[in-house]
C-alpha atoms as a PDB file:
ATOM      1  CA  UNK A   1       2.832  -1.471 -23.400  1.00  0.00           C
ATOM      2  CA  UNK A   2       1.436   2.249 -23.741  1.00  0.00           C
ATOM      3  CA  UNK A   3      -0.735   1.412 -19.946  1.00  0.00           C
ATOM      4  CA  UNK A   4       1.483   0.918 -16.821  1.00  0.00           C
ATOM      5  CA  UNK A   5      -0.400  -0.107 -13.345  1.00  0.00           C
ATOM      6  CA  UNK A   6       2.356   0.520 -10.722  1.00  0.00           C
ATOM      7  CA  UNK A   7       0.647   0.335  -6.812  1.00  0.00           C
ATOM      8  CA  UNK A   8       2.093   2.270  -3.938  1.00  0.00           C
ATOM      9  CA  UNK A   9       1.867   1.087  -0.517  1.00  0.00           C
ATOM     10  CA  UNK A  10       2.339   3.736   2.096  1.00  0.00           C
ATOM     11  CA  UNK A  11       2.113   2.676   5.757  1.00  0.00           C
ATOM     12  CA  UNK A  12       2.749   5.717   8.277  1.00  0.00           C
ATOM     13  CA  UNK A  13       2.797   5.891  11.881  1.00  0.00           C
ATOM     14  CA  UNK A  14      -1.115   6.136  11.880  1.00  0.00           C
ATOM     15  CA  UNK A  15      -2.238   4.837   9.027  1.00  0.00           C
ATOM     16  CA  UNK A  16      -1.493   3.112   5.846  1.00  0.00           C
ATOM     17  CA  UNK A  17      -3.215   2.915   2.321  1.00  0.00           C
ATOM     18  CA  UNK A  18      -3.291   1.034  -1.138  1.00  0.00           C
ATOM     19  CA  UNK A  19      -2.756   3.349  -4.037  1.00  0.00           C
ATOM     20  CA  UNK A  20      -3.185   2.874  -7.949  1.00  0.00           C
ATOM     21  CA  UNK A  21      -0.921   4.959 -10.212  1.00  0.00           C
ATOM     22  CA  UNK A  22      -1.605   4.461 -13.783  1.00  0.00           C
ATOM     23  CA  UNK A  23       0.622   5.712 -16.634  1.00  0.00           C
ATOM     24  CA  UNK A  24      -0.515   6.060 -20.132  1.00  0.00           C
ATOM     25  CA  UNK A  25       2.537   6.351 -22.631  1.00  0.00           C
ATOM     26  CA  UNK A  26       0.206   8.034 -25.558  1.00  0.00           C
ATOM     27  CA  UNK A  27      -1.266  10.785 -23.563  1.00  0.00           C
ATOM     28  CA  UNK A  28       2.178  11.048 -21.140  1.00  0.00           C
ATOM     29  CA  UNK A  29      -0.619  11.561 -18.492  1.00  0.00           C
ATOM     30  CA  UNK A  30      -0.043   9.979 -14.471  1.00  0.00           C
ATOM     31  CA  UNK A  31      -3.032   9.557 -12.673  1.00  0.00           C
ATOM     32  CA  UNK A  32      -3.726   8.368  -8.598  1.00  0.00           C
ATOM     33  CA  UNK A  33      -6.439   6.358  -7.364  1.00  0.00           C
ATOM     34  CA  UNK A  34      -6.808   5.433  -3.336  1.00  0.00           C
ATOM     35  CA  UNK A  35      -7.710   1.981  -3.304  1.00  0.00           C
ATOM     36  CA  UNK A  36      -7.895   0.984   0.208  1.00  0.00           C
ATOM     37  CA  UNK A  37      -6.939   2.902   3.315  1.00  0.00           C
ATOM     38  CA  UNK A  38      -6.645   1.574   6.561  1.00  0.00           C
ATOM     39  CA  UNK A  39      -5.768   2.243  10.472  1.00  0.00           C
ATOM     40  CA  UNK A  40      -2.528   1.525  11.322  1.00  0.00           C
ATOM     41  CA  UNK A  41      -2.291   0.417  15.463  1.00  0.00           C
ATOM     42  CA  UNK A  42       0.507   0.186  17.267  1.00  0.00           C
ATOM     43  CA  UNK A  43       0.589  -2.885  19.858  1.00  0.00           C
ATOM     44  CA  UNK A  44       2.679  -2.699  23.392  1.00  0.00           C
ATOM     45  CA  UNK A  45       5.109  -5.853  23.186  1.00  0.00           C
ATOM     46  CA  UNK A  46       7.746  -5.759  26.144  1.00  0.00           C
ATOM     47  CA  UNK A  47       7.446  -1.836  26.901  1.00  0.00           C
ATOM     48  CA  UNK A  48       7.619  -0.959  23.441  1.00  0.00           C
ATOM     49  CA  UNK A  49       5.076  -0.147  21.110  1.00  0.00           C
ATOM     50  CA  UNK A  50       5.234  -2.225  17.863  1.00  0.00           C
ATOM     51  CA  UNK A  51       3.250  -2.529  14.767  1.00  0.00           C
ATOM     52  CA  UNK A  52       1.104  -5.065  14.257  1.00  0.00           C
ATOM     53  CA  UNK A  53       2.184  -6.742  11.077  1.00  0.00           C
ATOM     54  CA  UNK A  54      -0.073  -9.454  10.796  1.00  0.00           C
ATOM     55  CA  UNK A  55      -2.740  -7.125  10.482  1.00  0.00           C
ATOM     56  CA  UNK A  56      -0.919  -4.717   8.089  1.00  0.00           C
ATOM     57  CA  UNK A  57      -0.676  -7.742   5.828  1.00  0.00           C
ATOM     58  CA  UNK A  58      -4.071  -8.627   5.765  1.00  0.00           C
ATOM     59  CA  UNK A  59      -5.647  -4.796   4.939  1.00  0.00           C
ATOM     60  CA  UNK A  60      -2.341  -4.702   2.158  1.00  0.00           C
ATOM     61  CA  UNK A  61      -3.946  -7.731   0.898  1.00  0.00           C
ATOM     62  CA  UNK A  62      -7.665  -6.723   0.885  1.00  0.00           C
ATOM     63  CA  UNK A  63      -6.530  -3.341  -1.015  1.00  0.00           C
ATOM     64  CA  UNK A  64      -4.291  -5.865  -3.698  1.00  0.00           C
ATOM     65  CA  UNK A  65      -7.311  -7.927  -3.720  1.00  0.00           C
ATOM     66  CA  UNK A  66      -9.545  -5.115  -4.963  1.00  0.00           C
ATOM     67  CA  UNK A  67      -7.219  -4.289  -7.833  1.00  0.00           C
ATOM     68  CA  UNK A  68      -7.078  -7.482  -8.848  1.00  0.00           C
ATOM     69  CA  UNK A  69     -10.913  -8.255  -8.461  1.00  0.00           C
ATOM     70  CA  UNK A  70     -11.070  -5.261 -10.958  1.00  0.00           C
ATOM     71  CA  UNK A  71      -8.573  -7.056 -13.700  1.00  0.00           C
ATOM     72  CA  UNK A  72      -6.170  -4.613 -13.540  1.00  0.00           C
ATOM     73  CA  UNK A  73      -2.704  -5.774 -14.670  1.00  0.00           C
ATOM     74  CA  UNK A  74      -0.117  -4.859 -12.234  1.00  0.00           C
ATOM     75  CA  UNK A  75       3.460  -3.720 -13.826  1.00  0.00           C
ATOM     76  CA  UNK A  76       5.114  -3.009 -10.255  1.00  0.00           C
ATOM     77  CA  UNK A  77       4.246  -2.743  -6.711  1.00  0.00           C
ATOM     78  CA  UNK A  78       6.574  -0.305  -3.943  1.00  0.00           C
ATOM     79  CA  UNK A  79       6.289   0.062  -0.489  1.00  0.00           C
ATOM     80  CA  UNK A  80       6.818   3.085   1.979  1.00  0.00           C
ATOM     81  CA  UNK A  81       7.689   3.058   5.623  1.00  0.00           C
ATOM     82  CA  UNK A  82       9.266   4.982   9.063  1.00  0.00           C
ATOM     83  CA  UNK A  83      12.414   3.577   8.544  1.00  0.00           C
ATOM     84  CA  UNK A  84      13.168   3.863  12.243  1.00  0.00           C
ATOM     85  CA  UNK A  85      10.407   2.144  14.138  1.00  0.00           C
ATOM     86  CA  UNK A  86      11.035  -1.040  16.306  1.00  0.00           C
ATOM     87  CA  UNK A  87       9.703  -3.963  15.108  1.00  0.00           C
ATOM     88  CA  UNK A  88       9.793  -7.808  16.589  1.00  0.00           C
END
């Protein structure tokens, strides 16, 4: 395959967003594309404030939707996150 579709999901304490790397073998050439970026809230549960994964799934979704409404062929998919937030 000389085209490779890999999407990056970063979510960060504020926000989050749906990217589109594409790598093209022939021309060694890497190139980003936002696809969706989105708000992410944090919701008070029990004195602590927690992220509210239900709706980070859905705007994940919407921005994997998108590529896919586009027919691009998806090799891989990652995922970034705080690695020390509390979550229920």
């Amino acid at each position: 395959m000389s085209v490779r579709n890999i999407v990056a999901i970063d979510l960060g304490a504020s926000s989050g967003r749906v990217m589109l790397a594409t790598w093209s073998a022939s021309t060694q050439r890497l190139t980003l594309k936002e696809i969706h970026r989105f708000t992410n809230c944090l919701t008070p549960v029990d004195g602590h404030d927690t992220w509210d994964l239900a709706a980070l799934e859905r705007e994940i979704l919407t921005g994997l939707t998108t590529i896919d409404n586009n027919g691009v062929r998806i090799a891989s998919i990652g995922i970034d996150t705080w690695g020390v937030d509390y979550v229920l």
